[in-house]
Protein backbone atom coordinates (compact mmCIF):
# COMPACT_ATOMS: atom_id res chain seq x y z
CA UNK A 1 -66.19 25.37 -41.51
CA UNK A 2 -66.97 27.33 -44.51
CA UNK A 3 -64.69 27.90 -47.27
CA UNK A 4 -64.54 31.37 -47.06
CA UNK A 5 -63.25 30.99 -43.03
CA UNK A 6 -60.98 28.60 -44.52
CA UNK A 7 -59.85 30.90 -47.75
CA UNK A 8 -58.89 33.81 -45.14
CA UNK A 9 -56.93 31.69 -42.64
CA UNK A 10 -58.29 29.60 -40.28
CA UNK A 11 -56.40 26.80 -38.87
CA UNK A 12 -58.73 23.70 -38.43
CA UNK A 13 -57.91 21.94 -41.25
CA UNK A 14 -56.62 18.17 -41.00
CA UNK A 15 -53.17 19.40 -43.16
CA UNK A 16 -50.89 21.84 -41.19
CA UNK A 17 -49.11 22.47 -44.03
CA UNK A 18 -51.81 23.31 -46.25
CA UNK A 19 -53.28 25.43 -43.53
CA UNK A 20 -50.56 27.64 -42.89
CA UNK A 21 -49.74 28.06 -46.60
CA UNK A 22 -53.57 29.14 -47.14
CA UNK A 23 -53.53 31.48 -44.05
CA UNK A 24 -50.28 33.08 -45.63
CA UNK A 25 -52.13 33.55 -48.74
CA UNK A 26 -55.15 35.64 -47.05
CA UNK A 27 -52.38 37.70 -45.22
CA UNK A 28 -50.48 38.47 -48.25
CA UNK A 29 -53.67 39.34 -50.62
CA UNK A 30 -55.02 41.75 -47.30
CA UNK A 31 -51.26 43.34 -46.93
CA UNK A 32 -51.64 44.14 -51.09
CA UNK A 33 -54.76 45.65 -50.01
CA UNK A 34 -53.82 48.04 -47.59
CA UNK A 35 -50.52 48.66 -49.71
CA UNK A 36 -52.15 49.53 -52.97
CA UNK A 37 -54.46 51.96 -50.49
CA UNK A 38 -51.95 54.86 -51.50
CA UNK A 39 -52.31 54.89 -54.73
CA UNK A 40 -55.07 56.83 -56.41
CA UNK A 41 -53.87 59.18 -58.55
CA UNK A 42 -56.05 58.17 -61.76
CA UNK A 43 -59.75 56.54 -61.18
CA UNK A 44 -60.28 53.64 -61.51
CA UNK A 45 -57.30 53.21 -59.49
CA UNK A 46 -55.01 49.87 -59.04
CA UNK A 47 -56.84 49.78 -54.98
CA UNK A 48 -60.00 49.53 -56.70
CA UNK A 49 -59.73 46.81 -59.49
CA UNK A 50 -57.66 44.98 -56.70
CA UNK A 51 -60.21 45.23 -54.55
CA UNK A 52 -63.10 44.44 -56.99
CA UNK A 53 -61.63 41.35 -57.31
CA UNK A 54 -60.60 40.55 -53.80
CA UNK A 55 -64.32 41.23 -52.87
CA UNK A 56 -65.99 38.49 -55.28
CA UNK A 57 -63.78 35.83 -53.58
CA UNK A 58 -64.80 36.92 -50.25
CA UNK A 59 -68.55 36.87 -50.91
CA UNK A 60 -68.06 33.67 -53.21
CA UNK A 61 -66.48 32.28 -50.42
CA UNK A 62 -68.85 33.54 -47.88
CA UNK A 63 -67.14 35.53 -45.00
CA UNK A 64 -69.42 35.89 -42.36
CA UNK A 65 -71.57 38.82 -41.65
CA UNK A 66 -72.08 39.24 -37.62
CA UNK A 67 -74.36 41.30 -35.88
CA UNK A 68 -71.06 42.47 -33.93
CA UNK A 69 -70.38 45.53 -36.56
CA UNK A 70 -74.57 45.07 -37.61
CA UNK A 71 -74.31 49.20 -37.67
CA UNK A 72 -71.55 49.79 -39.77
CA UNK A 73 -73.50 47.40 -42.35
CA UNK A 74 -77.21 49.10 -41.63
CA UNK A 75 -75.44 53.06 -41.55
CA UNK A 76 -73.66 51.83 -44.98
CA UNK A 77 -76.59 50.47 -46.51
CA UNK A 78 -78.92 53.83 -45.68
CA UNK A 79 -76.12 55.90 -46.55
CA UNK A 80 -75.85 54.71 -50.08
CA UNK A 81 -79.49 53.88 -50.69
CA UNK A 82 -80.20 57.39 -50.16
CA UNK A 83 -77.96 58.65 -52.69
CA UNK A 84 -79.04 56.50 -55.09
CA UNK A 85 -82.39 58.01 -54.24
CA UNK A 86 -80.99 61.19 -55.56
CA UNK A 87 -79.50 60.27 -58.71
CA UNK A 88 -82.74 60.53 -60.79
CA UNK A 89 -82.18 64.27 -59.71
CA UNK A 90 -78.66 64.54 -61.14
CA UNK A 91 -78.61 66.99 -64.40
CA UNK A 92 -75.42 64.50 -65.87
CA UNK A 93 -77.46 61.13 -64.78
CA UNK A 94 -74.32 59.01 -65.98
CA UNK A 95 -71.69 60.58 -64.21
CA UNK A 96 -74.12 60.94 -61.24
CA UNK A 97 -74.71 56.57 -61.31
CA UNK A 98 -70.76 56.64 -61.23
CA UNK A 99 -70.47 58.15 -58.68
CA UNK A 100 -72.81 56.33 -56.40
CA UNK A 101 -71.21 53.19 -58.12
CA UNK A 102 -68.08 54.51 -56.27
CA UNK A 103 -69.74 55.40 -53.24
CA UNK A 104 -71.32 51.64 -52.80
CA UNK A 105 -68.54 50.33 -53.52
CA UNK A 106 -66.41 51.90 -50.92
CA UNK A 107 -68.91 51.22 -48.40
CA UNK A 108 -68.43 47.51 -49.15
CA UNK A 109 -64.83 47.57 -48.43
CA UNK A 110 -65.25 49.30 -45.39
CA UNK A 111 -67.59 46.21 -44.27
CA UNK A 112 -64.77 43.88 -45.62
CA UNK A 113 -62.24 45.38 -43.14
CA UNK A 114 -64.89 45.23 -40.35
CA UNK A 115 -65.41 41.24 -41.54
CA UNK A 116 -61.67 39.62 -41.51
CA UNK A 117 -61.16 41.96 -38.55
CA UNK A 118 -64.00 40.59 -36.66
CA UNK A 119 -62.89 37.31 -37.74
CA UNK A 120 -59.31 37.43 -36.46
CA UNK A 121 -58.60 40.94 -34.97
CA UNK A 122 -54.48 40.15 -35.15
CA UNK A 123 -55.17 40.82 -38.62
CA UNK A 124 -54.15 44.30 -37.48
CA UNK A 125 -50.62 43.63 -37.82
CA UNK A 126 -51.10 43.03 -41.50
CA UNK A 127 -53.01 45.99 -42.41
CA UNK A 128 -50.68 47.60 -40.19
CA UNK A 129 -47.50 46.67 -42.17
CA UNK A 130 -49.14 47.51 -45.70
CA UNK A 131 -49.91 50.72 -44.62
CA UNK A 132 -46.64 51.43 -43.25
CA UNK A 133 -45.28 50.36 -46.79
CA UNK A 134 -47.31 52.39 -48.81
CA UNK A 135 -46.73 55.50 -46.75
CA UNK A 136 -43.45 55.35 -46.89
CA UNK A 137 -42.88 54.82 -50.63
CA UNK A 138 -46.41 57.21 -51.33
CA UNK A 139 -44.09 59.85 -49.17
CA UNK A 140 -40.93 59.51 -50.46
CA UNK A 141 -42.28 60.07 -53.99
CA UNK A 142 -43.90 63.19 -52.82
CA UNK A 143 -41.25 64.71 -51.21
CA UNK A 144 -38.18 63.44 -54.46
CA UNK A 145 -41.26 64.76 -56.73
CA UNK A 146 -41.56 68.39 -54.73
CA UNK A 147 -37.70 68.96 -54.97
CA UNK A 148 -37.72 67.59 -58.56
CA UNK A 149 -35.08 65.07 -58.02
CA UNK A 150 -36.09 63.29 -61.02
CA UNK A 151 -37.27 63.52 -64.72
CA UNK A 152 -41.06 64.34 -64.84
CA UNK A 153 -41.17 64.97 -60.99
CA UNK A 154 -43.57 67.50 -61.55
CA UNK A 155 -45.94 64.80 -62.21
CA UNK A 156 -46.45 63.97 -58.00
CA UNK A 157 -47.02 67.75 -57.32
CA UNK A 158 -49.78 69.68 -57.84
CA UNK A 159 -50.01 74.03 -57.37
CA UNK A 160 -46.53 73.61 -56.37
CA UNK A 161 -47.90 71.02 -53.34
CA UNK A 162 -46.53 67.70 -52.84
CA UNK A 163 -49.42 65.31 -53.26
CA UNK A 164 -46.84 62.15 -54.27
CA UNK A 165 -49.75 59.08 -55.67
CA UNK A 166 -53.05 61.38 -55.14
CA UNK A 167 -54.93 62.90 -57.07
CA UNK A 168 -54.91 66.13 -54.35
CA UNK A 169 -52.69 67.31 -52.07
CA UNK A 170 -55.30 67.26 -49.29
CA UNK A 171 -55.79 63.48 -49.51
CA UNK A 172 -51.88 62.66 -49.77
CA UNK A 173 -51.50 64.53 -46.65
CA UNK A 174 -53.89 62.89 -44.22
CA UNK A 175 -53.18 59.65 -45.83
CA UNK A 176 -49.49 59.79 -44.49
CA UNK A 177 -51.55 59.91 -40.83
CA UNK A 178 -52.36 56.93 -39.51
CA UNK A 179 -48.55 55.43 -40.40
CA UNK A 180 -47.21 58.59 -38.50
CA UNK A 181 -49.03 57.57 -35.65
CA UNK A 182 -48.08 53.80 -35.64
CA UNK A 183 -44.40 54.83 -36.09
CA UNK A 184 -44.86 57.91 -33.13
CA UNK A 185 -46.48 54.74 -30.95
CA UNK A 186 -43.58 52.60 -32.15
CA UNK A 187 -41.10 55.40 -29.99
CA UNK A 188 -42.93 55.60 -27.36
CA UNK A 189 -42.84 52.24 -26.58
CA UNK A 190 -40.16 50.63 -28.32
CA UNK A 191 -36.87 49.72 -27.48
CA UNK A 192 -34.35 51.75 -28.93
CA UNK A 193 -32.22 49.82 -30.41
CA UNK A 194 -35.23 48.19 -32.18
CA UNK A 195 -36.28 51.83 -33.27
CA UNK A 196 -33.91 52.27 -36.15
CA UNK A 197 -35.91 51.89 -39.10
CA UNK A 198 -38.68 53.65 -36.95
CA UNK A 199 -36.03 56.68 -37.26
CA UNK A 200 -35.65 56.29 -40.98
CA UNK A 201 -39.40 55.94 -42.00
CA UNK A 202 -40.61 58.91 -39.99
CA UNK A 203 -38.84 62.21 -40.89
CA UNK A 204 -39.72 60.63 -44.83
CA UNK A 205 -43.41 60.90 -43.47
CA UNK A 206 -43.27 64.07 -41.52
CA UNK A 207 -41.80 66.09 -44.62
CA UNK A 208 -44.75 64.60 -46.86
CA UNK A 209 -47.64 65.92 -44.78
CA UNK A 210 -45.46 69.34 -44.22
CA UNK A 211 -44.60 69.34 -48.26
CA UNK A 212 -48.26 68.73 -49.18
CA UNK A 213 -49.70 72.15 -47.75
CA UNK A 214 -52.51 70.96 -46.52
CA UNK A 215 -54.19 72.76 -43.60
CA UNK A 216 -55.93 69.91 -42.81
CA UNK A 217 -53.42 67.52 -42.55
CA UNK A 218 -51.20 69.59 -40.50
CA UNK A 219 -54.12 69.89 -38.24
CA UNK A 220 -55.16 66.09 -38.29
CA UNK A 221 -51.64 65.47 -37.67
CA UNK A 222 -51.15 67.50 -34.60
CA UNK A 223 -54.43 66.51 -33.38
CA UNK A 224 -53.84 63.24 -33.83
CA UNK A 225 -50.19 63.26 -32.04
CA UNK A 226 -51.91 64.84 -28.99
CA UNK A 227 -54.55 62.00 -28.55
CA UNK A 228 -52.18 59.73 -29.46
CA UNK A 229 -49.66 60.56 -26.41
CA UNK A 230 -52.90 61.58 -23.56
CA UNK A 231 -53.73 57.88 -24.16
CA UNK A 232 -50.30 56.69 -23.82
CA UNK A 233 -49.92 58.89 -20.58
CA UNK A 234 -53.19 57.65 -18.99
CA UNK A 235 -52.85 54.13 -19.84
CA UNK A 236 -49.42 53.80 -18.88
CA UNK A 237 -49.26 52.59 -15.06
CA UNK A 238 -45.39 52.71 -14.36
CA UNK A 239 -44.11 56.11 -13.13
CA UNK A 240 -40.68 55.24 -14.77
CA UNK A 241 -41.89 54.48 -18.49
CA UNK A 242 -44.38 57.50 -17.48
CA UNK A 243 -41.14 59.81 -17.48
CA UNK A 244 -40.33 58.32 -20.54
CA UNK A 245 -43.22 59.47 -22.22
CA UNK A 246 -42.57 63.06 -21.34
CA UNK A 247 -39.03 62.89 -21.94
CA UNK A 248 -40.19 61.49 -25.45
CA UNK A 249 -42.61 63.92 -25.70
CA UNK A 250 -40.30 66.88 -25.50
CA UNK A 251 -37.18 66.03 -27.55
CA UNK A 252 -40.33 65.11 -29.96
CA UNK A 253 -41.60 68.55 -30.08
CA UNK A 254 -38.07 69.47 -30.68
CA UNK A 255 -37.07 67.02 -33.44
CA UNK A 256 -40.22 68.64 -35.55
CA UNK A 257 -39.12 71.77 -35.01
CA UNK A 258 -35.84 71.52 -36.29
CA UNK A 259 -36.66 69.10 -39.50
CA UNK A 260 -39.70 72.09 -40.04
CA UNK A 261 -37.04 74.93 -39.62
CA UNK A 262 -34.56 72.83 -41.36
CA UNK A 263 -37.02 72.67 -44.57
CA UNK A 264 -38.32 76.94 -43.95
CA UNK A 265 -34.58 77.64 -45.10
CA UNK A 266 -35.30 76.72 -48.23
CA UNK A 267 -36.90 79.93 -49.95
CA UNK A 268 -39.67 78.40 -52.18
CA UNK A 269 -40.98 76.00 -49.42
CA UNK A 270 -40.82 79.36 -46.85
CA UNK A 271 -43.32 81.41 -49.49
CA UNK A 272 -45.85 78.32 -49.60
CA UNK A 273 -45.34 77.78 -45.91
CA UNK A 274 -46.37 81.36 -45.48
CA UNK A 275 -48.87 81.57 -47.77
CA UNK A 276 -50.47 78.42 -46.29
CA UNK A 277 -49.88 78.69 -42.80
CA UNK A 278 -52.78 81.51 -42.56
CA UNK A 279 -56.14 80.13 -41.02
CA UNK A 280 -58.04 82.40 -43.63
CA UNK A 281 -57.36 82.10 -47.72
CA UNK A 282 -59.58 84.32 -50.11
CA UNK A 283 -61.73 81.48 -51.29
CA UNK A 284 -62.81 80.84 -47.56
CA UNK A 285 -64.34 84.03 -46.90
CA UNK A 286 -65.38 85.48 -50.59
CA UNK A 287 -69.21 86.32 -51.40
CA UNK A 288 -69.70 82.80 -52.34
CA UNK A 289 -66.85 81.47 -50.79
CA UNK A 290 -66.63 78.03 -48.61
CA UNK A 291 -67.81 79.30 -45.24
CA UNK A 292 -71.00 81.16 -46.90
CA UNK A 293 -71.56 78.13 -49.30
CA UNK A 294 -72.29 76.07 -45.94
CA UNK A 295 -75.28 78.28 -44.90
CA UNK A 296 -76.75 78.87 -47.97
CA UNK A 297 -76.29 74.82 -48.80
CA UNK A 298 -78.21 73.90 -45.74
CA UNK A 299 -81.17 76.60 -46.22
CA UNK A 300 -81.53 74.31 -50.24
CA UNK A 301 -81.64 71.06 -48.59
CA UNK A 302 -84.00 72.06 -46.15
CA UNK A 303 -86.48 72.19 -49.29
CA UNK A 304 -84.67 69.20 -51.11
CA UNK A 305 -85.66 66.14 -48.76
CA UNK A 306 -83.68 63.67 -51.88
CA UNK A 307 -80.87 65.79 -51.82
CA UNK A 308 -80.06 68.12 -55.09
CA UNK A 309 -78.29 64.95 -56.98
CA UNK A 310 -74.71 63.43 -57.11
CA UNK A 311 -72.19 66.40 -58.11
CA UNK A 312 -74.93 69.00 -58.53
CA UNK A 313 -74.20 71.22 -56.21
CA UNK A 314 -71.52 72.84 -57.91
CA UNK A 315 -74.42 73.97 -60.62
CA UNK A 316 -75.45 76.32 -57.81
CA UNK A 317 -71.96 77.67 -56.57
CA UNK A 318 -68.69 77.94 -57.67
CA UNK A 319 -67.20 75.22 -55.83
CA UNK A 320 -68.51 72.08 -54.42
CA UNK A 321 -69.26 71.68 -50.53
CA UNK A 322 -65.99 71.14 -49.06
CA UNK A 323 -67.92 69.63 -46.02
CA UNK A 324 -68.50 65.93 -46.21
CA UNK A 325 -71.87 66.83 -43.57
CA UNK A 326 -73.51 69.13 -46.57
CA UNK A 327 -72.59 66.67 -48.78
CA UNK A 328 -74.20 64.02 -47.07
CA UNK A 329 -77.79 66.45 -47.37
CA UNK A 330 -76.72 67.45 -50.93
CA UNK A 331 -75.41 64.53 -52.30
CA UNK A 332 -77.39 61.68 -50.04
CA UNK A 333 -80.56 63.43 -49.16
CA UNK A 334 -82.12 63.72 -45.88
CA UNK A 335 -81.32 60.08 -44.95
CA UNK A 336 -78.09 59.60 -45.87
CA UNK A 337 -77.15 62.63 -44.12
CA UNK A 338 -78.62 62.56 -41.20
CA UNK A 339 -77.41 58.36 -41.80
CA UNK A 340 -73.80 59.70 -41.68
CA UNK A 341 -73.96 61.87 -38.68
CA UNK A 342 -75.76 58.67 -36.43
CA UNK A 343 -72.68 56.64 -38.19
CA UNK A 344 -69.79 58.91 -37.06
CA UNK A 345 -71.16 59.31 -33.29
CA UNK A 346 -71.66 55.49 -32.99
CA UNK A 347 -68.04 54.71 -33.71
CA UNK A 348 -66.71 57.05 -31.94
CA UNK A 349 -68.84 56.14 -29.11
CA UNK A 350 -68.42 52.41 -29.61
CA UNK A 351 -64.36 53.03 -30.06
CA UNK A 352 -64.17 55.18 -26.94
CA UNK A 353 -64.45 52.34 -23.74
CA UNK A 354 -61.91 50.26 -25.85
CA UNK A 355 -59.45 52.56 -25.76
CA UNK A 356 -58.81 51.79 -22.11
CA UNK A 357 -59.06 47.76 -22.12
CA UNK A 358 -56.22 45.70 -21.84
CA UNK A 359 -56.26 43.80 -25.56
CA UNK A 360 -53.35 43.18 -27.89
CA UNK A 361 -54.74 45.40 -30.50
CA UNK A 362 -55.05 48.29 -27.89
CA UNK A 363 -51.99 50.29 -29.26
CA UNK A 364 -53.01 50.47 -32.47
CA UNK A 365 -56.77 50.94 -31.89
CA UNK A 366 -55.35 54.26 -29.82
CA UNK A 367 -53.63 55.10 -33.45
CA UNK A 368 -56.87 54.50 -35.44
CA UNK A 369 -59.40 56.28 -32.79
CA UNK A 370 -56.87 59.70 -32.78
CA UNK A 371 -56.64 59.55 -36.84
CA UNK A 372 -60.70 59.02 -36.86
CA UNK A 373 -61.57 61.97 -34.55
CA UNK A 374 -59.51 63.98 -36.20
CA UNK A 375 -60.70 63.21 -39.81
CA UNK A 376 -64.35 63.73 -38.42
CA UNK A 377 -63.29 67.11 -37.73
CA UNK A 378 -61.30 67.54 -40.55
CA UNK A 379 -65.19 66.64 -42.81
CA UNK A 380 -66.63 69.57 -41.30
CA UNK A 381 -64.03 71.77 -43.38
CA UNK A 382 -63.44 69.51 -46.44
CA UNK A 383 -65.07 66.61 -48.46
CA UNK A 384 -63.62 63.07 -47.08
CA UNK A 385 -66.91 61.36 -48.61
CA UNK A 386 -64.78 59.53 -51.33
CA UNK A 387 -61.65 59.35 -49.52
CA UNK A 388 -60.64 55.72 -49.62
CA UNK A 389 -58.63 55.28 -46.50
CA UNK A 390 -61.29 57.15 -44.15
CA UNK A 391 -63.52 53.88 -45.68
CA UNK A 392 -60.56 51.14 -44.38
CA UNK A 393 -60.81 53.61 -40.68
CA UNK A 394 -64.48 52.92 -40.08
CA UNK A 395 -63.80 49.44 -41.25
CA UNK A 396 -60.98 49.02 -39.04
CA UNK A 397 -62.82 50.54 -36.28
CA UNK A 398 -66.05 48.18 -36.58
CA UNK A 399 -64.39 45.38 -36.98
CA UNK A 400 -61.60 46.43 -33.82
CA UNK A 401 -65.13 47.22 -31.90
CA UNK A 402 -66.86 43.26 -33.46
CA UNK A 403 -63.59 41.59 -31.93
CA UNK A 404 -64.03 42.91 -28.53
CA UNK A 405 -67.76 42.16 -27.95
CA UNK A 406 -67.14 38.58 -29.37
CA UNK A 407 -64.11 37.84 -27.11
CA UNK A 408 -66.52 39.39 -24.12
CA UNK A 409 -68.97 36.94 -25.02
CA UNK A 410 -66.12 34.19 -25.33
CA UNK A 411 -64.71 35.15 -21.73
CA UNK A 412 -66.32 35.22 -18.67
CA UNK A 413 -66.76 38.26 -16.97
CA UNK A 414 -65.73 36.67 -13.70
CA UNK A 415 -62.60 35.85 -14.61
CA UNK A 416 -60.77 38.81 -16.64
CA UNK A 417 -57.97 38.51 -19.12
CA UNK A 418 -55.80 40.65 -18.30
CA UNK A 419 -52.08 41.71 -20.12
CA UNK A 420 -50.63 44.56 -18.06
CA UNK A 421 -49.84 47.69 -18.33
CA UNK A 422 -50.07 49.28 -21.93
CA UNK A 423 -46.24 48.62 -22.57
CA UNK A 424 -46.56 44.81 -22.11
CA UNK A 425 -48.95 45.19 -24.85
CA UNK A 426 -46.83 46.85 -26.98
CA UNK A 427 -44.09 44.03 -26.56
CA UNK A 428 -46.62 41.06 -26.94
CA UNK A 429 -48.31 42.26 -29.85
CA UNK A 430 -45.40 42.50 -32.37
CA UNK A 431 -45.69 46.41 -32.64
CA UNK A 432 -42.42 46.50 -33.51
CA UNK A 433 -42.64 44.27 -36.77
CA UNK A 434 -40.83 46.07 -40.18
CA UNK A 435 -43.22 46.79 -42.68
């Protein structure tokens, strides 16, 4: 066994003892992981020298690479080689080198979530738990910052916008998504009684993504929800706990109305609400605004096959892309973006027949598909390219997609595992678990 199996957990060494307290350790550095995921308000942020450091143990200690999530690895590597391509293009060739630096480096943590997931997919519950921590704290400090409940409040808002540990209000908001959707799942097929802190957690969530203002989140959130409960409805066999759902379902619809309606009475939040709500702002459809900048970007790639250069694209227009697909041409040349594109239809793809298999990890794979499609639809209208938790999905999602081809190969395919229906699942695969 190699040491780095060893350093993230495995149990075949010849002390228990030592075993467990080393496999404790790997839990509790990858829980730190996911927790210090929400905070990135100032660059280089604490997730990133955390990180930096958590990622030269793992390749001194050698976690393996498998061919199992080989295409997250190969689309990663092309992605990034063709924006270094591009830097010799940049006009500022030191900030341009920075930000590739970033980009490689987030590309490597995405293949270190695909890596201890692929190793022990019930590593889920971990990431699962951090995240659910650092939403909940990330939200609450949004929220106590918008109302200015304390001194210097103002510091966690931004153009009146809630965007609690972010540098933007647009990345605190779909942030908050993926724990929404754990803690939705957690209702659906929870106990009640064991839903208490379940009640607690999300309202402080729902008010975060409402408070930040963000169009997109509000639309990744909904979209998200809806995926979310259609896979719960299909994969749910019982006609009883079927009810459930759309019992569930409806008072659901109605709890969000009332907290949103509850929140509109308050004047200030009503004027941004309004001002937000509308599907059309000035900067969207000016001369040069973000809709025209999207054909007239593609028509200067189309002559550009390195791309125009890290950051340069703002040289040309007033604004930068705001569409992580003409970034990936701008910023990552031909390759990288056409890299990107073959990237976000093989995971999806990959993702999709595992959302109806019967594995422990099913509920929560559910969670990360809905919060993946949406964000994918979400890059056509904004820049994700740097955001660091749509990184930790694709990771999640390759190394979700590694576990089940390796436990095919471990199984026979004439004798099935099976668990039940999708609420037996939920039950056996400590869902439930506080963050």
């Amino acid at each position: 066994m190699s040491a780095g199996t060893a350093a993230f957990g495995q149990t075949a060494a010849p002390h228990p003892h030592i075993a467990l307290s080393t496999k404790s350790i790997g839990n509790g550095a990858l829980w730190l992981a996911a927790f210090l995921s929400g905070f990135v308000i100032r660059e280089p942020a604490p997730y990133e020298l955390y990180m930096a450091g958590l990622l030269v143990i793992w390749l001194a200690c050698g976690l393996k690479l498998r061919r199992e999530f080989g295409p997250l690895v190969v689309c990663m590597m092309l992605y990034s080689a063709g924006g270094i391509a591009s830097v010799p293009l940049a006009r500022e060739f030191g900030v341009a080198v920075m930000y590739m630096a970033v980009s490689v480096f987030l590309a490597i943590t995405s293949i270190f979530y695909a890596a201890i997931l692929a190793d022990d997919p019930h590593r889920y519950k971990t990431i699962e738990s951090g995240l659910l921590a650092s939403s909940v704290f990330v939200a609450a400090i949004g929220v106590a910052g918008y109302f200015h409940l304390f001194p210097g409040a103002d510091y966690f808002t931004l153009y009146d916008r809630a965007r609690g540990t972010f540098q933007d209000p647009n990345v605190f908001g779909p942030f908050l998504a993926l724990p929404c959707m754990l803690l939705i799942q957690r209702l659906f097929f929870g106990r009640l009684k064991d839903n208490i802190l379940t009640f607690m957690m999300l309202p402080v969530l729902l008010l975060g993504i409402f408070l930040s203002f963000s169009r997109g989140a509000w639309g990744v959130l909904v979209a998200a929800s809806l995926i979310v409960y259609l896979l719960a409805l299909i994969t749910e066999r019982a006609p009883v706990r079927r009810l459930r759902l759309l019992i569930l379902g409806a008072l659901g619809v109605l709890a969000v109305v009332a907290l949103i309606a509850t929140v509109l009475s308050i004047d200030s939040v009503s004027e941004m609400f309004q001002q937000r709500a509308k599907l059309e702002q000035p900067y969207d459809a000016a001369r040069l605004g973000r809709f025209a900048r999207y054909s007239f970007g593609f028509q200067m790639v189309m002559e550009h096959p390195l791309g125009l250069g890290p950051l340069e694209f703002n040289k040309y227009f007033p604004e930068d892309e705001h569409n992580v697909y003409l970034k990936g041409f701008t910023t990552y040349g031909w390759l990288g973006g056409s890299v990107y594109i073959v990237m976000v239809f093989w995971t999806l793809g990959s993702l999709f027949p595992l959302l109806f298999k019967h594995r422990p990890w099913t509920p929560f794979l559910h969670c990360v598909f809905a919060v993946l499609f949406s964000h994918v639809i979400l890059s056509a209208i904004i820049d994700t390219d740097h955001w660091r938790h749509v990184y930790m999905l694709y990771g999640i999602a390759w190394g979700l997609i590694a576990a089940d081809r390796l436990e095919r190969k471990r199984i026979p395919k004439t004798n099935p595992k099976t668990l039940g229906t999708i609420s037996a699942w939920y039950q056996t695969s400590a869902l439930r678990s506080s963050p």
